[in-house]
C-alpha atoms as a PDB file:
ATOM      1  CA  UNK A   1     -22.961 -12.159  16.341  1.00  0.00           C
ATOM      2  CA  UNK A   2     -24.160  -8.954  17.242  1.00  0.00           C
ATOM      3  CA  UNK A   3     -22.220  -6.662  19.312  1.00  0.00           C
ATOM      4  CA  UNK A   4     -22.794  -3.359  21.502  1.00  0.00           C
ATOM      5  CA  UNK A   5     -21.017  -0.851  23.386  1.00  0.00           C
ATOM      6  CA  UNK A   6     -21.694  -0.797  26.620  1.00  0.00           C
ATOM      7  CA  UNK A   7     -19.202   1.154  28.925  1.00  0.00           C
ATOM      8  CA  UNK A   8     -20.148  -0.772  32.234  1.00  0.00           C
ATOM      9  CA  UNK A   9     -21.552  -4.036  32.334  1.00  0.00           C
ATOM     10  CA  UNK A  10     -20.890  -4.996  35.726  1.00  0.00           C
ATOM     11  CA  UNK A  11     -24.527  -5.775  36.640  1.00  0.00           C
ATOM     12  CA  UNK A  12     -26.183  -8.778  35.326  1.00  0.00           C
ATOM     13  CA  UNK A  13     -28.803  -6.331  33.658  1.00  0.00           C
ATOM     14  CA  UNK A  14     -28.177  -3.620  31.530  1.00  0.00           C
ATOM     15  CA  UNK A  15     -29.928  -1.180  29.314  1.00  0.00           C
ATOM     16  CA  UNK A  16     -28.369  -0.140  26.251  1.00  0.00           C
ATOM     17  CA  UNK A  17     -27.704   3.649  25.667  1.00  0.00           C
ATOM     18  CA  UNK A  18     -30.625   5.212  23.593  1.00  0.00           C
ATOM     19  CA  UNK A  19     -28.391   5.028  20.470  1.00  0.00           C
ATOM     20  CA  UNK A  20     -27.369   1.184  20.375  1.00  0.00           C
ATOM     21  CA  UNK A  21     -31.055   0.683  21.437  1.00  0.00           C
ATOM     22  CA  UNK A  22     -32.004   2.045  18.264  1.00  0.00           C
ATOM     23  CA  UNK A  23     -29.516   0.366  16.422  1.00  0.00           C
ATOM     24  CA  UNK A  24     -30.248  -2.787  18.110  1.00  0.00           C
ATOM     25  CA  UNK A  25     -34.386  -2.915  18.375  1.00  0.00           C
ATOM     26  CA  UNK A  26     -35.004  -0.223  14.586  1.00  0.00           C
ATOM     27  CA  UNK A  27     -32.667  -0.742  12.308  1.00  0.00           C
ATOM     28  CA  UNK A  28     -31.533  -4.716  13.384  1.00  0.00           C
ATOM     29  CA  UNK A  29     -35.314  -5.774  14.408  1.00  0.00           C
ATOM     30  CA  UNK A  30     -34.304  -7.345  17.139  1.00  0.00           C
ATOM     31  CA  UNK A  31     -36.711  -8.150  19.511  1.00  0.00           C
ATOM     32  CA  UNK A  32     -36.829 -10.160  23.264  1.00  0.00           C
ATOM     33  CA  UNK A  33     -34.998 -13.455  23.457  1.00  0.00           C
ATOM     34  CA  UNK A  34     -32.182 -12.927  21.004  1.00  0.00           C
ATOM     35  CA  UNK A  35     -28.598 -13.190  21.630  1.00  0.00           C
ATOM     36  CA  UNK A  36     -26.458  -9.711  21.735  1.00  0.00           C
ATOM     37  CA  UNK A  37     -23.228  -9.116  22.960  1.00  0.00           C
ATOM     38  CA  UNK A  38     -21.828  -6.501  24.597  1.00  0.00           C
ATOM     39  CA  UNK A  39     -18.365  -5.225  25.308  1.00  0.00           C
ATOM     40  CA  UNK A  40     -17.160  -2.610  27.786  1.00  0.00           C
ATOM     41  CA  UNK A  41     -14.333  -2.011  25.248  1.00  0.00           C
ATOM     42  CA  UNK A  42     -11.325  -3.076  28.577  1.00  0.00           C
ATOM     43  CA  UNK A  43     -11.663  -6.739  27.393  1.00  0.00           C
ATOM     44  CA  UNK A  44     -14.797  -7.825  28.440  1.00  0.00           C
ATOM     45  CA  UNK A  45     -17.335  -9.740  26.238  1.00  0.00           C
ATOM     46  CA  UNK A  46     -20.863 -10.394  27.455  1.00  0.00           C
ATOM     47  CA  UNK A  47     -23.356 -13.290  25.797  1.00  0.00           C
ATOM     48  CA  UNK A  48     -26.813 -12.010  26.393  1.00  0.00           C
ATOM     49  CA  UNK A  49     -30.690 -12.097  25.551  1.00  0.00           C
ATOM     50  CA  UNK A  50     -32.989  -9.322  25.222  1.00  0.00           C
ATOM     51  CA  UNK A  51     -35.202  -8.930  27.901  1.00  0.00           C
ATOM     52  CA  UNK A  52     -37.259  -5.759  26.861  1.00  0.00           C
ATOM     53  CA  UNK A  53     -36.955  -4.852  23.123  1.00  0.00           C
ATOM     54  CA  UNK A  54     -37.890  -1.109  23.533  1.00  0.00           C
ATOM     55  CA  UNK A  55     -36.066   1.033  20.784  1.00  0.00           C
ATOM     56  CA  UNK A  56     -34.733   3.786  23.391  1.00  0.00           C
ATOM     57  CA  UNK A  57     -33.792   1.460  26.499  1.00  0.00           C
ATOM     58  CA  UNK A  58     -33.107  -2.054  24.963  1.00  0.00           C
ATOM     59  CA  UNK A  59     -32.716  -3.939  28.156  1.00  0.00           C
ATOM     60  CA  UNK A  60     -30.562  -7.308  28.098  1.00  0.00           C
ATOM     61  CA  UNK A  61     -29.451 -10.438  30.642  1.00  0.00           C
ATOM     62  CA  UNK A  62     -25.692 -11.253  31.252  1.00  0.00           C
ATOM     63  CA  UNK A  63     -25.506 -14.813  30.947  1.00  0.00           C
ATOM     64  CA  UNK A  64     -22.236 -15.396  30.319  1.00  0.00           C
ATOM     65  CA  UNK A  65     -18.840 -13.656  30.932  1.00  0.00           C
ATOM     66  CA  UNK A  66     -15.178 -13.769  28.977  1.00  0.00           C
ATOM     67  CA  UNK A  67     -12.482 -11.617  30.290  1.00  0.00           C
ATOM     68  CA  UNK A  68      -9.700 -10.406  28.076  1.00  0.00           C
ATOM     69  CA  UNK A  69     -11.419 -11.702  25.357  1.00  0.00           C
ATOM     70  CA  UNK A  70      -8.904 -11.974  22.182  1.00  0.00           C
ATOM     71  CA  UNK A  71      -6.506  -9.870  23.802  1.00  0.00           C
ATOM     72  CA  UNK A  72      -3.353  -9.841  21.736  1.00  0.00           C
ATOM     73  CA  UNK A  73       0.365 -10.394  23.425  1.00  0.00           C
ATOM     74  CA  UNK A  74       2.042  -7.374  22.521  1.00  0.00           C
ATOM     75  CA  UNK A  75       0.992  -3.483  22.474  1.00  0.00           C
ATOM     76  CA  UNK A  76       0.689  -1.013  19.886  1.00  0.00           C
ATOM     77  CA  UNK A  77       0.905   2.567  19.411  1.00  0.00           C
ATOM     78  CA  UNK A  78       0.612   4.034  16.457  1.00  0.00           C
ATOM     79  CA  UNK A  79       1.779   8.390  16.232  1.00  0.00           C
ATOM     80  CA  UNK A  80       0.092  10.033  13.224  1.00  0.00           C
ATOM     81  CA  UNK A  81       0.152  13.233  11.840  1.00  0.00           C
ATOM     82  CA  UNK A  82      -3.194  14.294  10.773  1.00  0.00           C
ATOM     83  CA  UNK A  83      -3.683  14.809   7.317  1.00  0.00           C
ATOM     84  CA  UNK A  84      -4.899  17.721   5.664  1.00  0.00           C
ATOM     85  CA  UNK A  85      -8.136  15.385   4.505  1.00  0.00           C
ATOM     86  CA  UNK A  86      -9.458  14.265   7.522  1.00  0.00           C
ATOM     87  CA  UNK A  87     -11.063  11.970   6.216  1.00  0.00           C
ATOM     88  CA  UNK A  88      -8.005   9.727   5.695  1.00  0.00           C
ATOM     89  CA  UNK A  89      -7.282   9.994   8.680  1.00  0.00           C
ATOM     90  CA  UNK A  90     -10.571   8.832   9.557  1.00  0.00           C
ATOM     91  CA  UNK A  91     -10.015   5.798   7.200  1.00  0.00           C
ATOM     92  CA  UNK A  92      -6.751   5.163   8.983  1.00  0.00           C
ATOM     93  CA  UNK A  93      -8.541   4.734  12.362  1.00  0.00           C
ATOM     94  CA  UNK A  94     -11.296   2.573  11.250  1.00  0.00           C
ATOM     95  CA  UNK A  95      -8.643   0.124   9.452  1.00  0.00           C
ATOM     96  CA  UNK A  96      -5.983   0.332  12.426  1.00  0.00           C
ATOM     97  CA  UNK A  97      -8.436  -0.604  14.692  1.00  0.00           C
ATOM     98  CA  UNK A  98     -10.121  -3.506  12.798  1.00  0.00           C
ATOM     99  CA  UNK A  99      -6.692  -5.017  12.690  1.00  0.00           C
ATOM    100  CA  UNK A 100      -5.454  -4.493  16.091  1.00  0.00           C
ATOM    101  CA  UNK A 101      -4.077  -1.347  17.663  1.00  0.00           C
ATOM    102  CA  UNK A 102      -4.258   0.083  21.453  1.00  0.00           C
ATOM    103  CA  UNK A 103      -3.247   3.396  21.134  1.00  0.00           C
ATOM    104  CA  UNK A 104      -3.234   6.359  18.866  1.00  0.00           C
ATOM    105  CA  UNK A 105      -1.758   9.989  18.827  1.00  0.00           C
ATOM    106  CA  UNK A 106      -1.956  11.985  16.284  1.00  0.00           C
ATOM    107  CA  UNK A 107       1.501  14.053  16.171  1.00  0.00           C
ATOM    108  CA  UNK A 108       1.829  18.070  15.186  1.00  0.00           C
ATOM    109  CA  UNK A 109       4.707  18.152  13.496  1.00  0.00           C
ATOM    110  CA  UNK A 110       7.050  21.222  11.592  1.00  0.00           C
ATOM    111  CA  UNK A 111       5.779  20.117   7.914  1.00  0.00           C
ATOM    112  CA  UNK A 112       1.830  19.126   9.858  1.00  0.00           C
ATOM    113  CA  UNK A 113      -0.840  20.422   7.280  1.00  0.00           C
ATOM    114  CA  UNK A 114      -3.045  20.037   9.880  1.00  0.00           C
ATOM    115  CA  UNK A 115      -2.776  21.139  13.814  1.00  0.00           C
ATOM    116  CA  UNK A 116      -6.235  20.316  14.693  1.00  0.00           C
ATOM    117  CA  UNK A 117      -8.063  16.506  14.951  1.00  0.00           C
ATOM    118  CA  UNK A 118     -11.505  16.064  16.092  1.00  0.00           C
ATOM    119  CA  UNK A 119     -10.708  13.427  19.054  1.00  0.00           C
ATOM    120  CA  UNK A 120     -14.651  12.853  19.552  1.00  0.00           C
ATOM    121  CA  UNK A 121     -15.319  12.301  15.967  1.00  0.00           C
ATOM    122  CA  UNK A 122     -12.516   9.964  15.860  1.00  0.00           C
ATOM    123  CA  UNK A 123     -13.378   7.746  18.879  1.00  0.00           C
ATOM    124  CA  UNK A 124     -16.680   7.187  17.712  1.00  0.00           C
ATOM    125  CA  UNK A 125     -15.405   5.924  14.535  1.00  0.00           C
ATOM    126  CA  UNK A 126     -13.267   3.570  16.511  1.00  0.00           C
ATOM    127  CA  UNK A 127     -15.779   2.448  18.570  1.00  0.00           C
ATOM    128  CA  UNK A 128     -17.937   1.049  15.831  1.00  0.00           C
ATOM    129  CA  UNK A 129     -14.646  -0.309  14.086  1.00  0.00           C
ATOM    130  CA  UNK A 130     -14.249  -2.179  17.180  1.00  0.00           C
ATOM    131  CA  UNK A 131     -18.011  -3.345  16.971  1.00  0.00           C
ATOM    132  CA  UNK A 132     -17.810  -3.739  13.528  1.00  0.00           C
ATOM    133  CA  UNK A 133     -14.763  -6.302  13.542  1.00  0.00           C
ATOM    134  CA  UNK A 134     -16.344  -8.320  16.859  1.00  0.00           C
ATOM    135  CA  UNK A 135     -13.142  -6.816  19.209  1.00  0.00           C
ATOM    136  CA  UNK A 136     -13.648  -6.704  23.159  1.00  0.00           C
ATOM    137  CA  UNK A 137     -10.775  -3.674  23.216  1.00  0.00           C
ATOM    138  CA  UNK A 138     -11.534  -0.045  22.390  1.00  0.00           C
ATOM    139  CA  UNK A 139      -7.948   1.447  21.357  1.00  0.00           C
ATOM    140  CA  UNK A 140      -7.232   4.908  23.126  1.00  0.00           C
ATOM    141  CA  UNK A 141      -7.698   7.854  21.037  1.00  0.00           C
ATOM    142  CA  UNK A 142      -5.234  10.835  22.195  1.00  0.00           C
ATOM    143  CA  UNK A 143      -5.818  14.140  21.341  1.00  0.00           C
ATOM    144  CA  UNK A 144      -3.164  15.952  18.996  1.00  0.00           C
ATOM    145  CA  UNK A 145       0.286  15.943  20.708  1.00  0.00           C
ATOM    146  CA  UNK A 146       3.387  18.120  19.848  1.00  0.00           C
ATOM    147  CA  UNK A 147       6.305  15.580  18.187  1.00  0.00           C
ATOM    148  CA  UNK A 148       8.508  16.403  21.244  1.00  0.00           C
ATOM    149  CA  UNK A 149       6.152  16.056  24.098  1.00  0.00           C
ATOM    150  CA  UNK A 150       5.456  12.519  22.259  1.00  0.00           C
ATOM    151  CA  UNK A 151       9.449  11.748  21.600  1.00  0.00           C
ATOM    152  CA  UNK A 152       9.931  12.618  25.635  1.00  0.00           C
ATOM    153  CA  UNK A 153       7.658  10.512  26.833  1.00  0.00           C
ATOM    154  CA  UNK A 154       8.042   7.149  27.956  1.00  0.00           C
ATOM    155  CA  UNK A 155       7.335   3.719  26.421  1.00  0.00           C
ATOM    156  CA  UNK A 156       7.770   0.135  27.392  1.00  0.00           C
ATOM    157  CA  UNK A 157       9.046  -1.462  24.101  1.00  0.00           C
ATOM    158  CA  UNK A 158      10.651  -0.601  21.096  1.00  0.00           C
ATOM    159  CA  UNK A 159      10.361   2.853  19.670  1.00  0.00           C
ATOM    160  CA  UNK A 160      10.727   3.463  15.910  1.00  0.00           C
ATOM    161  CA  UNK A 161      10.389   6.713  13.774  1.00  0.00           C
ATOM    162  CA  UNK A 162       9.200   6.257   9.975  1.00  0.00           C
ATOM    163  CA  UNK A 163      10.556   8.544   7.295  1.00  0.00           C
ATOM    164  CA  UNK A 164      11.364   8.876   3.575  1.00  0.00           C
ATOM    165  CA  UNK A 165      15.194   9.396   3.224  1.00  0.00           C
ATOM    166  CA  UNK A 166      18.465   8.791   5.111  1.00  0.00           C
ATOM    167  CA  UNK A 167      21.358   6.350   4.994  1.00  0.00           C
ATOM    168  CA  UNK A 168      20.422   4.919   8.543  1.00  0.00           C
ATOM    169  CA  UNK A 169      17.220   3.398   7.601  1.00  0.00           C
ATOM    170  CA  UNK A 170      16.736  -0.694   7.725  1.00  0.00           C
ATOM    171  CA  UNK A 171      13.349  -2.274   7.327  1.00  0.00           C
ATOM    172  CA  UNK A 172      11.628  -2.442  10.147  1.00  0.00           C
ATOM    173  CA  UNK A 173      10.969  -6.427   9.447  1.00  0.00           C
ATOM    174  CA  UNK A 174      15.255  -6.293  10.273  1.00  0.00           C
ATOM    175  CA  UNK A 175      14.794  -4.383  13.287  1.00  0.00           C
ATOM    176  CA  UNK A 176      11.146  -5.158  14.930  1.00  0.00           C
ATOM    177  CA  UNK A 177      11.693  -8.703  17.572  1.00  0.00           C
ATOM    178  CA  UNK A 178       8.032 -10.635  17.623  1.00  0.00           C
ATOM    179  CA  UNK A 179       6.161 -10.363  20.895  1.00  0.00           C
ATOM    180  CA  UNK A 180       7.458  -6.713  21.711  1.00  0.00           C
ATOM    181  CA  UNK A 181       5.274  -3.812  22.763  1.00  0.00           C
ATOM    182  CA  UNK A 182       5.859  -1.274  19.724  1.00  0.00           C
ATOM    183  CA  UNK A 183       5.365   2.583  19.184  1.00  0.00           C
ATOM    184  CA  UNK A 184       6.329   3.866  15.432  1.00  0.00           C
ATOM    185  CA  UNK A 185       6.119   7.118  14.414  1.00  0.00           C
ATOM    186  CA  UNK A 186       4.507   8.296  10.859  1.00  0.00           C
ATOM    187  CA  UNK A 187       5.229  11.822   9.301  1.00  0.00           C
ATOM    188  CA  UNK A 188       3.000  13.903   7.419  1.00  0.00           C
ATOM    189  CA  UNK A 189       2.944  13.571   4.039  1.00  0.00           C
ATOM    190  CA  UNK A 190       5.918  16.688   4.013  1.00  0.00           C
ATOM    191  CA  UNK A 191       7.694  13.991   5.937  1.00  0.00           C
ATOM    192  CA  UNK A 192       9.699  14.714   9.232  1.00  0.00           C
ATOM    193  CA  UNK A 193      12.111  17.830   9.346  1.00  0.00           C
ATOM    194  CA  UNK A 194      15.887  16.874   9.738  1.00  0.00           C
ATOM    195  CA  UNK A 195      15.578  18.386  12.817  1.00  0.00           C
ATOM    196  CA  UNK A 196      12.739  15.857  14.165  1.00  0.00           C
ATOM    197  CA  UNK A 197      14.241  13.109  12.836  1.00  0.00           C
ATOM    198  CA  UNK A 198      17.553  14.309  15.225  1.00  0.00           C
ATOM    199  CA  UNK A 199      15.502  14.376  18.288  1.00  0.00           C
ATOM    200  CA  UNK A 200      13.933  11.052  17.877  1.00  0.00           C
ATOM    201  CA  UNK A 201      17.213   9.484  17.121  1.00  0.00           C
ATOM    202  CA  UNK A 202      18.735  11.002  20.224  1.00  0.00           C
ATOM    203  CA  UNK A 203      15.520   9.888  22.611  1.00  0.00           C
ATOM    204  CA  UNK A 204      16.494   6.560  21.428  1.00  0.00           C
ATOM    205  CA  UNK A 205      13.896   6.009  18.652  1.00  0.00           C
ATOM    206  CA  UNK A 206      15.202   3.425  15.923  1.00  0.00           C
ATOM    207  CA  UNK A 207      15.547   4.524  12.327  1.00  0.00           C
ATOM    208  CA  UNK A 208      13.057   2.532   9.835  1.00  0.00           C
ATOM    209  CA  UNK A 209      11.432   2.133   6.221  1.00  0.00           C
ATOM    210  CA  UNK A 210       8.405   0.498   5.544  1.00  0.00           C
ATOM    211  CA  UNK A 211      10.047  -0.460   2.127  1.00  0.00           C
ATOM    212  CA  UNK A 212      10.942   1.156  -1.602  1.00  0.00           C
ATOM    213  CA  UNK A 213       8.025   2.807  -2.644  1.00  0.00           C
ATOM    214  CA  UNK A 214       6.712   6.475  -0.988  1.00  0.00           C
ATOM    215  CA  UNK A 215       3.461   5.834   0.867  1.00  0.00           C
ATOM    216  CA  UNK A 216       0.485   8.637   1.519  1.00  0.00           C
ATOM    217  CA  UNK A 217       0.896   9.052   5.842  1.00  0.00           C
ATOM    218  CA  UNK A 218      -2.034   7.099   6.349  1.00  0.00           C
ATOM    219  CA  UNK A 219      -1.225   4.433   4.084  1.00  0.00           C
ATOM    220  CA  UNK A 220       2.008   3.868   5.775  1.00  0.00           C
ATOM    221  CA  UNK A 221       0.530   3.796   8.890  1.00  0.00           C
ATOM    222  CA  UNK A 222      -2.073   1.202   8.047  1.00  0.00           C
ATOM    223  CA  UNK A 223       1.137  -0.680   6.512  1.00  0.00           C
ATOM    224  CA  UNK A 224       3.180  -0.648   9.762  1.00  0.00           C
ATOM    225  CA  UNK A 225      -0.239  -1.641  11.868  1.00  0.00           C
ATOM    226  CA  UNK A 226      -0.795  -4.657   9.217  1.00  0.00           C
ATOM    227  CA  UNK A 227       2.939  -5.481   9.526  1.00  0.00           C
ATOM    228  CA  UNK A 228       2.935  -5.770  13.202  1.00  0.00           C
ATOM    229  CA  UNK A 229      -0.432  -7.954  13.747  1.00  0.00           C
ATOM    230  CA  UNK A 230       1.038 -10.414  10.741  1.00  0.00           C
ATOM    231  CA  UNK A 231       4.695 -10.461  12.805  1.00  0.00           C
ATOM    232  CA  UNK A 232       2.907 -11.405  15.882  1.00  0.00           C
END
């Protein structure tokens, strides 16, 4: 199964941006009459056949349509801070998304070694994790948010916050309920300030390890995202 991008499909013909084309026709050798699919990344999944095999506008037939294709019964956000390698951050997106996230923030925070994400870089990397693990959603990348704005806003599920030390800490296994829409929140590597941890505790956000041992930030993150897909 191949699959493309393709950010509207709803015509029974469509030619694939100059990029996939290449991808599809150069570097796949695909050529007319074989099956492609191609997503819109909101859920749909399209069974086609190339139609004209031309490396910069790769034209294909709909011929059959799946809505909400694998869609999974609970929602995920996962709030990051960026880390000062961004490219395990990078990692971290490519991972969350082949398991099964919808949404990601990266979070400034006090102890934040880095302030700045490249949002562009990082939804292209999601886009061909989503390709690459044969997924009909695209998760929403956010551009870098300040803790509080995040802790402010509001969420439809249960809200947790992530961090190394504290008395009022239970596993998040003790404390997540199966089915629920979830939004955790994962400190730089610095961890959150005492002061952070304060504010999400007063906006209602539940207290939470990930277990005994100290993980990097995006190691945690990719544990909560693998913890949540297995507990639903």
């Amino acid at each position: 199964m191949q699959l493309f991008f393709a950010e509207n499909i709803e015509s029974d013909i469509y030619t694939l941006s100059e990029e996939e084309s290449k991808h599809c026709i150069r570097v796949l050798r695909m050529t007319e009459g074989d099956e492609i699919f191609l997503t819109d990344g909101r859920g749909t999944l399209c069974r086609c056949r190339i139609s004209e095999a031309h490396p910069k506008r790769c034209t294909a037939t709909v011929a059959e349509r799946i809505k909400d294709y694998e869609r999974h019964p609970f929602y995920l956000h996962v709030a990051i801070a960026p880390t000062k390698n961004s490219a395990r951050l990078e990692w971290f997106v490519e991972k969350a998304v082949e398991m099964g996230v919808d949404e990601i923030t990266p979070i400034v925070c006090d102890h934040s070694e880095r302030v700045v994400v490249k949002q562009e870089r990082l939804q292209k990397i999601a886009i061909s994790a989503m390709k690459q693990s044969l997924k009909a959603f695209l998760p929403r990348v956010n551009e870098a948010t300040p803790l509080a704005h995040l802790v402010g806003s509001t969420f439809n599920g249960q809200r947790f916050i992530a961090y190394c030390d504290g008395d009022m800490r239970t596993p998040l296994r003790d404390r997540y309920k199966t089915g629920d829409n979830a939004l955790i929140l994962i400190g730089p590597e610095g961890d959150f300030s005492p002061a952070e941890v304060t504010t999400a505790l007063d906006a209602g956000f539940q207290p939470v390890t990930l277990g005994p041992c100290r993980l990097r930030t995006e190691t945690a993150a990719v544990a909560a995202v693998a913890f949540f897909n297995l507990m639903n």
